[in-house]
N, C-alpha and C. Protein backbone atom coordinates (compact mmCIF):
# COMPACT_ATOMS: atom_id res chain seq x y z
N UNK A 1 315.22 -99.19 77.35
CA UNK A 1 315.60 -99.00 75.96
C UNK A 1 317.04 -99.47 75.72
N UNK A 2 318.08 -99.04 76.58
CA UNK A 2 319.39 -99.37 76.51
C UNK A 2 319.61 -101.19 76.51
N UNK A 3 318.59 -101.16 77.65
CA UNK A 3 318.77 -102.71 77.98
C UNK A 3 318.38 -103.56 76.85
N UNK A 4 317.58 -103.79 75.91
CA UNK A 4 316.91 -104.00 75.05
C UNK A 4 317.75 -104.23 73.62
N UNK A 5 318.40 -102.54 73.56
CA UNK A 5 319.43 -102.76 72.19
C UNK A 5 320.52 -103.64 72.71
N UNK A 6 321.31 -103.58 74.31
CA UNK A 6 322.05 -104.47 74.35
C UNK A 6 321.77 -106.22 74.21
N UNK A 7 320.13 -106.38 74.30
CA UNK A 7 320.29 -107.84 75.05
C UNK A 7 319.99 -108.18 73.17
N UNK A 8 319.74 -107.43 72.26
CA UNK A 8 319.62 -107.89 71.04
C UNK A 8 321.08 -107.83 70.24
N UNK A 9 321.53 -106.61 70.75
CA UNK A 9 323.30 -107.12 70.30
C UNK A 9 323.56 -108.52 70.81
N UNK A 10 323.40 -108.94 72.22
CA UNK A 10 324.12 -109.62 72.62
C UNK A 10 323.81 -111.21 71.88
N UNK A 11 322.35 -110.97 72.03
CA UNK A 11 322.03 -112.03 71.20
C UNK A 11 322.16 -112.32 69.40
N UNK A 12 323.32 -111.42 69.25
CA UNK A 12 323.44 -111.34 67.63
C UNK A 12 322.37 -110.41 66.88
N UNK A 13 321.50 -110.08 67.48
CA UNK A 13 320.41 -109.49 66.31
C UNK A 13 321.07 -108.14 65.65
N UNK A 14 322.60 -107.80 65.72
CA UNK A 14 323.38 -106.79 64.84
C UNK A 14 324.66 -106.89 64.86
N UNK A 15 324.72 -108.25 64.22
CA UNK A 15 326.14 -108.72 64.08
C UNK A 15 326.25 -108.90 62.24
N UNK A 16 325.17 -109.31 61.56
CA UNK A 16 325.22 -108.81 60.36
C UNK A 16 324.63 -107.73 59.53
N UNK A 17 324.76 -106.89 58.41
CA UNK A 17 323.84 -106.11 57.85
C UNK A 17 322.46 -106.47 57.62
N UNK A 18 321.99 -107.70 57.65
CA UNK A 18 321.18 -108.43 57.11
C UNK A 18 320.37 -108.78 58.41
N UNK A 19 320.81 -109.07 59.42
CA UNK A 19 319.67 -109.59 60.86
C UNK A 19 319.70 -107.74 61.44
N UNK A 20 320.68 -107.21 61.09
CA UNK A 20 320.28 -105.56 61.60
C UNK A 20 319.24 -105.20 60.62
N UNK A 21 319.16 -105.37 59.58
CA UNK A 21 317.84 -104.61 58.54
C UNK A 21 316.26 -105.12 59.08
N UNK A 22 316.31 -106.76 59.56
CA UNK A 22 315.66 -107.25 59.88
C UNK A 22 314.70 -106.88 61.08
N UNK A 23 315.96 -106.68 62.11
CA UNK A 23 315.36 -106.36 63.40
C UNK A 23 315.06 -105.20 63.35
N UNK A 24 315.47 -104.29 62.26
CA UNK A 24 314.96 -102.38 62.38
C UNK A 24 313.48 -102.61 61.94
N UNK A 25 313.41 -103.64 60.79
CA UNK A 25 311.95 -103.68 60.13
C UNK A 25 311.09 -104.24 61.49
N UNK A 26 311.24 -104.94 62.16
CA UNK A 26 310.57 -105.77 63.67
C UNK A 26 310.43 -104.23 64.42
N UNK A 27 311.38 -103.44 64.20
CA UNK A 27 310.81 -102.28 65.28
C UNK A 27 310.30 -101.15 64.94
N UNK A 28 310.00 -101.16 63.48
CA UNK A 28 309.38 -100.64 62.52
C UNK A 28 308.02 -100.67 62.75
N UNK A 29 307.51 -102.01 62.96
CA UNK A 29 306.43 -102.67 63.10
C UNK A 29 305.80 -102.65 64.34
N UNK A 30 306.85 -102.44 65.10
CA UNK A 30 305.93 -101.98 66.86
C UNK A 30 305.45 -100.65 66.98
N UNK A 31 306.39 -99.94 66.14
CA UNK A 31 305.68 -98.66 66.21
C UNK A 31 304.34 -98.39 65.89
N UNK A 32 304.30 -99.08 64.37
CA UNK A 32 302.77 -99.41 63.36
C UNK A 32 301.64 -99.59 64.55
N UNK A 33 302.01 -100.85 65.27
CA UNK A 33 301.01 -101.23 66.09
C UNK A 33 300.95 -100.52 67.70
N UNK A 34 301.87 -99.73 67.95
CA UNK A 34 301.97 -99.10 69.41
C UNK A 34 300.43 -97.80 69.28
N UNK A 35 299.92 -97.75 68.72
CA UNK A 35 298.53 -96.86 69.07
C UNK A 35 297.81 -98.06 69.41
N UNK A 36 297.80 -99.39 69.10
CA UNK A 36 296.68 -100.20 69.29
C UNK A 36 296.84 -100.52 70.42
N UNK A 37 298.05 -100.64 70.88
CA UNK A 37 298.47 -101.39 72.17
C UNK A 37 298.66 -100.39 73.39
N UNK A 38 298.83 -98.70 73.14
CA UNK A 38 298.96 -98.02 73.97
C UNK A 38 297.41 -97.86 74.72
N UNK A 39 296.28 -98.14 73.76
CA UNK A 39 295.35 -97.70 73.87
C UNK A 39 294.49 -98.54 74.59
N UNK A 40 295.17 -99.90 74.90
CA UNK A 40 294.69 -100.94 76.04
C UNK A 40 295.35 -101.39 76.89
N UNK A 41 296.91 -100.91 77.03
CA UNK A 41 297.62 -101.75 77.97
C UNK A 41 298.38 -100.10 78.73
N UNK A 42 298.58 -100.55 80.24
CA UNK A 42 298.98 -99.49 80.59
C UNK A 42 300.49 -98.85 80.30
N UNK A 43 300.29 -97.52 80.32
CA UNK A 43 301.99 -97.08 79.89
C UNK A 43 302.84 -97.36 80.98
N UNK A 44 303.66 -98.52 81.31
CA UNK A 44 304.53 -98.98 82.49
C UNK A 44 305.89 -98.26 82.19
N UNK A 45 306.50 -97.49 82.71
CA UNK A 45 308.00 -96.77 82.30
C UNK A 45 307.79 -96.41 81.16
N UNK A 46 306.88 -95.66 80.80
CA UNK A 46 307.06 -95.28 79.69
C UNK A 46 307.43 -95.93 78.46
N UNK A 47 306.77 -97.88 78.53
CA UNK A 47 307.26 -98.52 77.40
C UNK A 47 306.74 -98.02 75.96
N UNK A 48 305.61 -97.52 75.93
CA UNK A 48 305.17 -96.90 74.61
C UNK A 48 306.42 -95.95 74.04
N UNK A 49 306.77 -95.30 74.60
CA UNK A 49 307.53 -94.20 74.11
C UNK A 49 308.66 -94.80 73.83
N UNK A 50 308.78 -95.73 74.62
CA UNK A 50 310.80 -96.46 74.26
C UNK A 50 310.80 -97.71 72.82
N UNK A 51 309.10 -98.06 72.76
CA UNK A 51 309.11 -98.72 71.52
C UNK A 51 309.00 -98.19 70.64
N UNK A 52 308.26 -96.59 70.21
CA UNK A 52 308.40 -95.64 69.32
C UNK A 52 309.88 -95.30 68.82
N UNK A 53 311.02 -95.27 69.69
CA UNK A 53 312.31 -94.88 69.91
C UNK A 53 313.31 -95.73 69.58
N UNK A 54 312.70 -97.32 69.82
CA UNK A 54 313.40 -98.23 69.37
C UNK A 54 314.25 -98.04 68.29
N UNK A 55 313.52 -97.99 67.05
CA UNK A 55 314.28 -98.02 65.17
C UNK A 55 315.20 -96.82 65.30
N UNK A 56 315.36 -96.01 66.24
CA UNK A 56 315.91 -94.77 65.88
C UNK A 56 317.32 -95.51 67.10
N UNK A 57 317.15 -96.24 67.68
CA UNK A 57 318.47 -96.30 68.46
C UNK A 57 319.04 -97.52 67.38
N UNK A 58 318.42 -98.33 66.96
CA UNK A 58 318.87 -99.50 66.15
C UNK A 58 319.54 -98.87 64.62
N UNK A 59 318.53 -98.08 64.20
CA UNK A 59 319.29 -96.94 63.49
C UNK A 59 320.66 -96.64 64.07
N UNK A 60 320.96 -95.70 64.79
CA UNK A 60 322.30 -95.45 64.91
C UNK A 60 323.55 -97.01 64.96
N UNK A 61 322.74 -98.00 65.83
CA UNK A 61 323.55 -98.80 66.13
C UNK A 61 324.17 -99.33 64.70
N UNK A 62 323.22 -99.66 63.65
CA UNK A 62 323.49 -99.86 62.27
C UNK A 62 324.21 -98.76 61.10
N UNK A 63 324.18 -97.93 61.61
CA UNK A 63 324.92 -96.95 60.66
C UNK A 63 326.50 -97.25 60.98
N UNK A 64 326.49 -96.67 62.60
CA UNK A 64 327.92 -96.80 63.42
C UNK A 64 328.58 -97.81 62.82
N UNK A 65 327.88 -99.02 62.97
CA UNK A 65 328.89 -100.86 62.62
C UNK A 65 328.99 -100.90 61.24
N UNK A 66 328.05 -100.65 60.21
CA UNK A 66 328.41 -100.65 59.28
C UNK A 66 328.24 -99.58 58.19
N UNK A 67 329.44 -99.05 58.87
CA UNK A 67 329.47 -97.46 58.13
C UNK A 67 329.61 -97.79 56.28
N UNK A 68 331.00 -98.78 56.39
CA UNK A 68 331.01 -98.96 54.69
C UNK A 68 330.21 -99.10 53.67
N UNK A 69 328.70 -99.72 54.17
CA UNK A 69 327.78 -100.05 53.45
C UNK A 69 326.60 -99.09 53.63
N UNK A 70 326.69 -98.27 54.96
CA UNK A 70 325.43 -97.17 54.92
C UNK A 70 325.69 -96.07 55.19
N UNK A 71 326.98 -95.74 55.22
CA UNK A 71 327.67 -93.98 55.24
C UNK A 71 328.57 -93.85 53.67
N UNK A 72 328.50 -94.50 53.01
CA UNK A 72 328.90 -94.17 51.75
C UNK A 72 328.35 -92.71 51.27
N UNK A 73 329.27 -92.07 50.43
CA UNK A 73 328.30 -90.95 49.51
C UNK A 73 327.46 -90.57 48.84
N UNK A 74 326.80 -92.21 48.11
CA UNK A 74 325.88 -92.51 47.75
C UNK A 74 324.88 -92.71 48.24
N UNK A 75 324.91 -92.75 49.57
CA UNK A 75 323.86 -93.08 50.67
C UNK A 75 323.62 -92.07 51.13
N UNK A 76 324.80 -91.38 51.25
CA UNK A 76 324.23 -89.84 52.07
C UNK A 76 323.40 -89.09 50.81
N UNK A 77 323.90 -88.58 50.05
CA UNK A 77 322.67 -88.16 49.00
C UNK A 77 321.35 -88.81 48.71
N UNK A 78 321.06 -90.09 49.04
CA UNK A 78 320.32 -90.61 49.13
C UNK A 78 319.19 -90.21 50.42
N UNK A 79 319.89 -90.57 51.58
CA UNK A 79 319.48 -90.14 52.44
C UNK A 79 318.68 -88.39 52.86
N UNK A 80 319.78 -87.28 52.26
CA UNK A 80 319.46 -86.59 51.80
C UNK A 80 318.19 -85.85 51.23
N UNK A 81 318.14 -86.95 50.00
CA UNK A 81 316.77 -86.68 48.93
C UNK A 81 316.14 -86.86 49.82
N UNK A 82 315.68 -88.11 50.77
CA UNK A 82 314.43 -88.75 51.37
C UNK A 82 314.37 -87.22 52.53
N UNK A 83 315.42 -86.99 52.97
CA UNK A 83 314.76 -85.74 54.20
C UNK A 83 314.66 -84.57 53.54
N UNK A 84 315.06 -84.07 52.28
CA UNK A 84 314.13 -82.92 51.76
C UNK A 84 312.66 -82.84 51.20
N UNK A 85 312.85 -84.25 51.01
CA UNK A 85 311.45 -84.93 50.44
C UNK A 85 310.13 -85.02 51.67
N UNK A 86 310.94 -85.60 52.57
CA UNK A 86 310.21 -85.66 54.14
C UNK A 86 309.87 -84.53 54.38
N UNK A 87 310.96 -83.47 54.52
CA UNK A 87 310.68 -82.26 54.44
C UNK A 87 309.56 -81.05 54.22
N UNK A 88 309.04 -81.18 52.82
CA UNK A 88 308.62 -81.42 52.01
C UNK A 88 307.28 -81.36 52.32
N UNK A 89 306.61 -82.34 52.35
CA UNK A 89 305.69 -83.48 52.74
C UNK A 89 305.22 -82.99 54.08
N UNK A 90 306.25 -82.87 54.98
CA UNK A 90 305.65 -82.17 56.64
C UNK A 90 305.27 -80.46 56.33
N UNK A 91 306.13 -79.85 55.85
CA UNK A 91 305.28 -78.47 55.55
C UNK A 91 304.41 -78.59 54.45
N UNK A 92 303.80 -79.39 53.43
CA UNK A 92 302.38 -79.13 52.75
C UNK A 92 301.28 -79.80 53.83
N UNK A 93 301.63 -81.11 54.48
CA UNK A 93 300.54 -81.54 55.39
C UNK A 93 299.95 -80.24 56.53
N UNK A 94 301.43 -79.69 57.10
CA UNK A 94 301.24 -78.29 57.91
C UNK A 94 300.05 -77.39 57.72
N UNK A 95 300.80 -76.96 56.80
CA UNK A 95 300.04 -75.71 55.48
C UNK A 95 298.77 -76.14 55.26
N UNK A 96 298.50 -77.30 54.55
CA UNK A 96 297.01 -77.51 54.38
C UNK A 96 296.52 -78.24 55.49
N UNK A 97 297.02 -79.06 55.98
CA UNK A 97 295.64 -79.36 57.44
C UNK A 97 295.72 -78.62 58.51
N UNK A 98 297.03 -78.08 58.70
CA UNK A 98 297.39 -77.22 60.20
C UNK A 98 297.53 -77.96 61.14
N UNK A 99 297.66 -79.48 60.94
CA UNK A 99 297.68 -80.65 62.15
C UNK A 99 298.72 -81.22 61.67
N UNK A 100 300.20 -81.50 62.50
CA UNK A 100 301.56 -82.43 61.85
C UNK A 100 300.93 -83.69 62.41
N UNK A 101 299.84 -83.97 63.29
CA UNK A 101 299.46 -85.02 63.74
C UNK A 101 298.98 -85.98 62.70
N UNK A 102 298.55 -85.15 61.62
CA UNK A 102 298.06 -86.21 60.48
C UNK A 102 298.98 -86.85 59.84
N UNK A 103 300.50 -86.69 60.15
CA UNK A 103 301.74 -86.94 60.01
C UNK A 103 301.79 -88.52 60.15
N UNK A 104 301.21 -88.51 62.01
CA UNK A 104 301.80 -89.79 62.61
C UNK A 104 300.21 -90.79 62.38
N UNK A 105 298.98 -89.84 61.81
CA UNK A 105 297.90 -90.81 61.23
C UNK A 105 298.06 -91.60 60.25
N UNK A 106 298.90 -91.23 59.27
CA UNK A 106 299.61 -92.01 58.26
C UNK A 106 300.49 -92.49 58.10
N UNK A 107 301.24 -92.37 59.63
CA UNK A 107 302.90 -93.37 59.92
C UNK A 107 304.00 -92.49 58.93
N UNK A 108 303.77 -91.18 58.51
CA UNK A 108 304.74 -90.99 57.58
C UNK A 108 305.85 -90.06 58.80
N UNK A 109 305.74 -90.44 59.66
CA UNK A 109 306.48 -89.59 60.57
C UNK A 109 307.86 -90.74 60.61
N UNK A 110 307.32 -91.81 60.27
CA UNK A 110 308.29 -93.02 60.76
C UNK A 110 308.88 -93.01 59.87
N UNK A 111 309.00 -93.00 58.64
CA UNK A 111 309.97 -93.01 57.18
C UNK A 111 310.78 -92.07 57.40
N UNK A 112 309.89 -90.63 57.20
CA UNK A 112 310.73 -89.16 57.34
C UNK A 112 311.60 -89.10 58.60
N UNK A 113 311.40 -89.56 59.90
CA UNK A 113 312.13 -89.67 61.05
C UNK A 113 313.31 -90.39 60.50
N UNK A 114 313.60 -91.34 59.81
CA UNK A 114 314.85 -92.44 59.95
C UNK A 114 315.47 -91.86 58.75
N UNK A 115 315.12 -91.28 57.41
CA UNK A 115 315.70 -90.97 56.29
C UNK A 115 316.52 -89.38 56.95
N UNK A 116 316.13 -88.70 57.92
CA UNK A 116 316.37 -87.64 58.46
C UNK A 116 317.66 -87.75 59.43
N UNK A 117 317.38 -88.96 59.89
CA UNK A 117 317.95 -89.13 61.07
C UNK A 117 319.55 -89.57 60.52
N UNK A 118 319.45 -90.84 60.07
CA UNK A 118 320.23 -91.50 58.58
C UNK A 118 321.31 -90.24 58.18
N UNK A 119 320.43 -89.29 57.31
CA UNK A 119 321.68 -88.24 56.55
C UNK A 119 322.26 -87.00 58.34
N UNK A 120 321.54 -86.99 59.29
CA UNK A 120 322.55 -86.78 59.97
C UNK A 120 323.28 -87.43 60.91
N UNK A 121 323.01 -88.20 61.09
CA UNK A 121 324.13 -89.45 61.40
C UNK A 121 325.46 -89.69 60.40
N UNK A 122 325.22 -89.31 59.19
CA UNK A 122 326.33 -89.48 58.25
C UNK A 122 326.77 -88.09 57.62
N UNK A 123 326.26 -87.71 58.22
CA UNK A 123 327.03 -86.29 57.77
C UNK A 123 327.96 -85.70 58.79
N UNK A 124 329.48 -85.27 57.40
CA UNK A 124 330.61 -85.02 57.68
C UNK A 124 330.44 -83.74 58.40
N UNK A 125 329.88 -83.58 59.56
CA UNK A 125 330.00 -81.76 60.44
C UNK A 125 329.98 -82.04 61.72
N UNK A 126 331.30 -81.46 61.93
CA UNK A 126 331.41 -81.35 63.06
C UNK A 126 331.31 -79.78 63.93
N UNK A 127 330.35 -79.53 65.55
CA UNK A 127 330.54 -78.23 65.86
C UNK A 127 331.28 -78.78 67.55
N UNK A 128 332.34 -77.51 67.75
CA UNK A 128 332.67 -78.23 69.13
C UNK A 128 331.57 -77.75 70.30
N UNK A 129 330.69 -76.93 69.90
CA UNK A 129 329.58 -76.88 71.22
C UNK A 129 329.19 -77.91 71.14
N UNK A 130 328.28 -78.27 69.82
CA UNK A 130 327.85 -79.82 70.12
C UNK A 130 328.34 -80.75 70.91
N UNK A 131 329.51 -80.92 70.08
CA UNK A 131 330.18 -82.03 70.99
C UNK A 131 330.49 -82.23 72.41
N UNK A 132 330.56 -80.71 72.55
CA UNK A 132 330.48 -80.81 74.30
C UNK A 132 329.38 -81.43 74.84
N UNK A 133 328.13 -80.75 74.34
CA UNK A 133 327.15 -81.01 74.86
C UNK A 133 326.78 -82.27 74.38
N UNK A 134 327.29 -83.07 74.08
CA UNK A 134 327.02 -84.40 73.50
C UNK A 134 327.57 -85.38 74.71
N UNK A 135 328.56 -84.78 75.15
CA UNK A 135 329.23 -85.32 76.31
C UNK A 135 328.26 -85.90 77.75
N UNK A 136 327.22 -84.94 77.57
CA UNK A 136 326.57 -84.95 78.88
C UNK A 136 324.76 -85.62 77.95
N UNK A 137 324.67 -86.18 76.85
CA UNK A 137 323.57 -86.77 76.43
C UNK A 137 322.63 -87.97 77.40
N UNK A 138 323.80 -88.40 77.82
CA UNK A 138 322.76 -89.54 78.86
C UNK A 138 322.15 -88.84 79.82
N UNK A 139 322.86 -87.68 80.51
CA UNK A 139 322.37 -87.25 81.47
C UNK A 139 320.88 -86.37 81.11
N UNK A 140 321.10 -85.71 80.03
CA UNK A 140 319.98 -84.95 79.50
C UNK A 140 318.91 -85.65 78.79
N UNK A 141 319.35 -86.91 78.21
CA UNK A 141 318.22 -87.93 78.55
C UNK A 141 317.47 -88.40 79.59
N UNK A 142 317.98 -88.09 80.09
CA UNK A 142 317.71 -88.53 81.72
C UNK A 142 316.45 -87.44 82.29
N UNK A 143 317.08 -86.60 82.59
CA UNK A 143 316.53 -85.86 83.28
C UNK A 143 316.25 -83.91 82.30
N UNK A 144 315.46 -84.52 81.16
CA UNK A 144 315.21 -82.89 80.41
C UNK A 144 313.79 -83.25 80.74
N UNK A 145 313.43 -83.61 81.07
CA UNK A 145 311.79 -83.21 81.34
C UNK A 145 311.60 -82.12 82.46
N UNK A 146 312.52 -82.20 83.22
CA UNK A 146 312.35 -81.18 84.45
C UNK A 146 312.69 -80.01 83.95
N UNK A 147 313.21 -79.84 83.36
CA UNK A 147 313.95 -78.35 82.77
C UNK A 147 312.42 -77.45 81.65
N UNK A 148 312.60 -78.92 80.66
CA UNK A 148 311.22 -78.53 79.56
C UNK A 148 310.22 -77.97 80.34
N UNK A 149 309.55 -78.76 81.63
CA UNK A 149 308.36 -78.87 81.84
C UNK A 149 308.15 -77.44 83.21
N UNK A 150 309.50 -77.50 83.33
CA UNK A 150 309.64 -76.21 84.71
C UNK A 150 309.62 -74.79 83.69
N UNK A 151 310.47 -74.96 82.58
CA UNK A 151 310.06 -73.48 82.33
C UNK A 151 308.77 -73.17 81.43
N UNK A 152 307.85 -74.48 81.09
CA UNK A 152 306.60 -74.29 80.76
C UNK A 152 305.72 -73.47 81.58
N UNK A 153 305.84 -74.24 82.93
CA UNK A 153 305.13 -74.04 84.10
C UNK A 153 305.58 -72.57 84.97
N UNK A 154 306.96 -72.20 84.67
CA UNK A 154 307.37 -70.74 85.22
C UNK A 154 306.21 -69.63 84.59
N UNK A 155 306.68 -69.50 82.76
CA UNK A 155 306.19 -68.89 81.57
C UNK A 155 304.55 -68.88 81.90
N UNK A 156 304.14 -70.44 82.58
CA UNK A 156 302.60 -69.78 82.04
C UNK A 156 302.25 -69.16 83.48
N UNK A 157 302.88 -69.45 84.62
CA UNK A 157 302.61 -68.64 85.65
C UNK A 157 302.57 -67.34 85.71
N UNK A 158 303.63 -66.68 84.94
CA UNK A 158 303.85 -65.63 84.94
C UNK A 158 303.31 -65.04 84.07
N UNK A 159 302.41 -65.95 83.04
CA UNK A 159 301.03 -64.96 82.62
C UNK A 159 301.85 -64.83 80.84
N UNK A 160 303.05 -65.63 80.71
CA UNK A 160 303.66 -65.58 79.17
C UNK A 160 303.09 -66.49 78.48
N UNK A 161 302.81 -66.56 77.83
CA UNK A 161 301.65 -67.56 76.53
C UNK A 161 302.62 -67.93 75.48
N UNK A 162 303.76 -66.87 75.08
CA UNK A 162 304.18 -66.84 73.48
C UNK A 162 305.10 -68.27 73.78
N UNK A 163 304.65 -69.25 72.22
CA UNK A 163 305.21 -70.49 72.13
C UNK A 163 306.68 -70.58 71.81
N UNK A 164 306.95 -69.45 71.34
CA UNK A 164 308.55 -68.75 71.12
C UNK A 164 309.02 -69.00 72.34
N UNK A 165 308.52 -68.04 73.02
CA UNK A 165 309.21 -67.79 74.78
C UNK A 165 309.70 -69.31 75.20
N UNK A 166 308.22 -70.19 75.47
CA UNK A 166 308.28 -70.98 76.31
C UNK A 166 309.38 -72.25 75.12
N UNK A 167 309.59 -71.98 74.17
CA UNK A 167 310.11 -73.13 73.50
C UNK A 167 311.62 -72.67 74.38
N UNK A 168 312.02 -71.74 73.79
CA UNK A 168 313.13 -71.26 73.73
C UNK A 168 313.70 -71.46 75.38
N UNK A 169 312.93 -70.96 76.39
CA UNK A 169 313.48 -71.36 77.86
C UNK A 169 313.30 -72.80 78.05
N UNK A 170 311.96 -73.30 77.44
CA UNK A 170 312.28 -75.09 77.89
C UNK A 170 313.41 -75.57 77.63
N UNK A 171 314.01 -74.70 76.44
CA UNK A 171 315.13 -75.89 75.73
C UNK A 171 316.43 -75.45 76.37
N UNK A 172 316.77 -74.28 76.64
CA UNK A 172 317.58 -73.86 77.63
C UNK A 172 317.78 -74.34 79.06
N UNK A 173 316.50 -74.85 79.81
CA UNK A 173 316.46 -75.47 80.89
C UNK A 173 316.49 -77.23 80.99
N UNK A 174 316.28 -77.50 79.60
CA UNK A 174 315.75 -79.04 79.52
C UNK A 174 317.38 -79.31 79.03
N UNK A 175 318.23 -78.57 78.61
CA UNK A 175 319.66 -78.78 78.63
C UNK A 175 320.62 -78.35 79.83
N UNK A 176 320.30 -77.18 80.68
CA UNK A 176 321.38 -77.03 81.25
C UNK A 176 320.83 -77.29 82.80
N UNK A 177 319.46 -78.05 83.11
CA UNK A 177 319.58 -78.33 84.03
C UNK A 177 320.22 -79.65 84.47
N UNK A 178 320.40 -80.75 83.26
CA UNK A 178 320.62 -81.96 83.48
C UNK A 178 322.43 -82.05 83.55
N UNK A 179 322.33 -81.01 82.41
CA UNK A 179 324.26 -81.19 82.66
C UNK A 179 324.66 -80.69 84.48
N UNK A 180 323.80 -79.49 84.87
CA UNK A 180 324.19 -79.55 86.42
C UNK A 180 324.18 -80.46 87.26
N UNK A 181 322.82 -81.12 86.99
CA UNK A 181 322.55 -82.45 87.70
C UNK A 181 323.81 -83.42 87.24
N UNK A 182 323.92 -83.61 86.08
CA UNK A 182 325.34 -84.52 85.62
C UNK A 182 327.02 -84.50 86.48
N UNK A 183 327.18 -82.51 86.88
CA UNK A 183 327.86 -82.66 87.04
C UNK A 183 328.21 -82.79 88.38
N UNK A 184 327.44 -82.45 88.85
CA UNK A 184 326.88 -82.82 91.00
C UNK A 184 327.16 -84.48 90.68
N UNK A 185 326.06 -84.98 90.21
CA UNK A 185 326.46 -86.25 90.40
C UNK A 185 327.99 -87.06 90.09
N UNK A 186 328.94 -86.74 89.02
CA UNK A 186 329.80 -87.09 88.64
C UNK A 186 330.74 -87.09 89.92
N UNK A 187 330.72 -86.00 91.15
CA UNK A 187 331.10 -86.03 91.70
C UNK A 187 331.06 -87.02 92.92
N UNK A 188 330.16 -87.54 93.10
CA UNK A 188 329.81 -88.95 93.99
C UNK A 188 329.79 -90.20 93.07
N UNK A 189 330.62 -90.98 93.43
CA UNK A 189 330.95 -92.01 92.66
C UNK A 189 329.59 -93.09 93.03
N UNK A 190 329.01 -93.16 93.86
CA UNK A 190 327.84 -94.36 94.11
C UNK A 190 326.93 -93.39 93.40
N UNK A 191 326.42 -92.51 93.34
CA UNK A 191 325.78 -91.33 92.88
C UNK A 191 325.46 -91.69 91.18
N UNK A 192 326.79 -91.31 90.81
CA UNK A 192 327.04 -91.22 89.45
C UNK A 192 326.72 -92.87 88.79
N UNK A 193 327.19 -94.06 89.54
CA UNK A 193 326.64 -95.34 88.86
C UNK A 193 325.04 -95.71 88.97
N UNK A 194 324.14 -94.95 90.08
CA UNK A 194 323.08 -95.18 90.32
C UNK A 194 322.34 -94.56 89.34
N UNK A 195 322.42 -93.52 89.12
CA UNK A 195 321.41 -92.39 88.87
C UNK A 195 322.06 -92.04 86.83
N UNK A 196 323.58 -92.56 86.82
CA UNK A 196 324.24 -92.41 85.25
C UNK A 196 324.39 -93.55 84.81
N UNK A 197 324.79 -94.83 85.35
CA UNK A 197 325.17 -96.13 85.02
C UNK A 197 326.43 -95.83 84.98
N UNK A 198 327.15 -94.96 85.13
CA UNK A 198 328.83 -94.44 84.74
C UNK A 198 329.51 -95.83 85.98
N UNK A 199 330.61 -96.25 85.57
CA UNK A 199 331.58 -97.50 86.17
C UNK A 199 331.92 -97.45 87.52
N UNK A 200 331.75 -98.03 88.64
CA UNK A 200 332.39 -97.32 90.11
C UNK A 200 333.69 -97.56 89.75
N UNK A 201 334.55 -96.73 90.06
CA UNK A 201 336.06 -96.40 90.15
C UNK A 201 336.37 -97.25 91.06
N UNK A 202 337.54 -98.37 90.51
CA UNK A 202 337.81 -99.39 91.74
C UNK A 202 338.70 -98.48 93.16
N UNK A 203 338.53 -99.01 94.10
CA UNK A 203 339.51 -98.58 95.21
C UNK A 203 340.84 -98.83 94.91
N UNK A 204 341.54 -98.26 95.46
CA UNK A 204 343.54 -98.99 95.63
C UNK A 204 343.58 -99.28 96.37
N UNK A 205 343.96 -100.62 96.53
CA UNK A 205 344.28 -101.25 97.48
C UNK A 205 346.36 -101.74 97.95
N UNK A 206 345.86 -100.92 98.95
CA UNK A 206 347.40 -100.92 99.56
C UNK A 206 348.45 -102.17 99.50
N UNK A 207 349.22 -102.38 99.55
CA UNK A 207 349.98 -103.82 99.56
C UNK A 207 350.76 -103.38 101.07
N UNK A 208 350.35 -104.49 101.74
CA UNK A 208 350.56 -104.68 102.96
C UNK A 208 352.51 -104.77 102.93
């Protein structure tokens, strides 16, 4: 995924507002078609999921560069409307079908995802827990499945069912196991570039 937004920066595809709108609509469009294609080609690294994910990293990359033209105040209210509206729209589908899946049957998960995503990306709030924990995002990208999926697997062992419970410890474990893992690793410098991509720290080299 990383590799991907870089080799399209690199190749210009978000050097103007105009080839960035372009290429979000191109990954707009993989999503459209990723049920057709998941459903005959095998999931290799998890490419289905990183092309679903695509518009939402190209998203940020386009807000970030050109804040003047898509973090305006006019945009954020804009943005805004569309996620109360999204909003909206996901609790009546809820309510009357009881399936959010009929959500992603009609692709409306993909509008409401980016208009959502959009007004918080541009919104003026800052919390300093967040930000801490923002610090350690690659790592918990990395590695929150073990945390999610371990305290699923604790909870139902132990005979707990409630979706409360198990939300609430996955998300507790699917965060603070990766920042441990983050911070073990930070401490081994071959460690930390393998497993984080983080820079090897050059040596000093003595002058004879």
């Amino acid at each position: 995924m990383f590799g991907a937004v870089a080799a399209l920066d690199v190749h210009g595809a978000c050097t103007t507002l105009r080839r960035w709108g372009i290429w979000l609509l191109i990954a707009c469009a993989g999503v459209l078609i990723e049920p057709q294609l998941s459903s005959r080609l095998p999931n290799v690294f998890s490419i289905w999921g990183a092309l679903c994910l695509l518009p939402f990293f190209l998203l940020g990359v386009g807000i970030r560069r050109f804040r003047a033209e898509l973090a305006t105040p006019a945009m954020r209210r804009l943005y805004f409307a569309g996620f109360l509206a999204g909003l909206l729209v996901q609790q009546l589908v809820w309510f009357s079908a009881g399936n959010s899946h009929v959500l992603r049957a009609w692709f409306l998960h993909l509008p409401i995802g980016i208009v959502a995503s959009a007004f918080l990306l541009t919104l003026k709030w800052e919390n300093r827990l967040l930000i801490r924990l923002g610090s350690y995002a690659y790592g918990i990208y990395l590695f929150h499945a073990f945390g999610t999926s371990g305290g699923r697997i604790l909870l139902t062992h132990a005979g707990i069912h409630s979706q409360t419970a198990i939300f609430l410890l996955s998300m507790c474990l699917g965060i603070g196991i990766p920042i441990l893992v983050e911070i073990v690793l930070r401490r081994f410098p071959l460690l930390s570039t393998l497993f984080l991509g983080r820079k090897m720290p050059r040596r000093s080299v003595r002058k004879a």
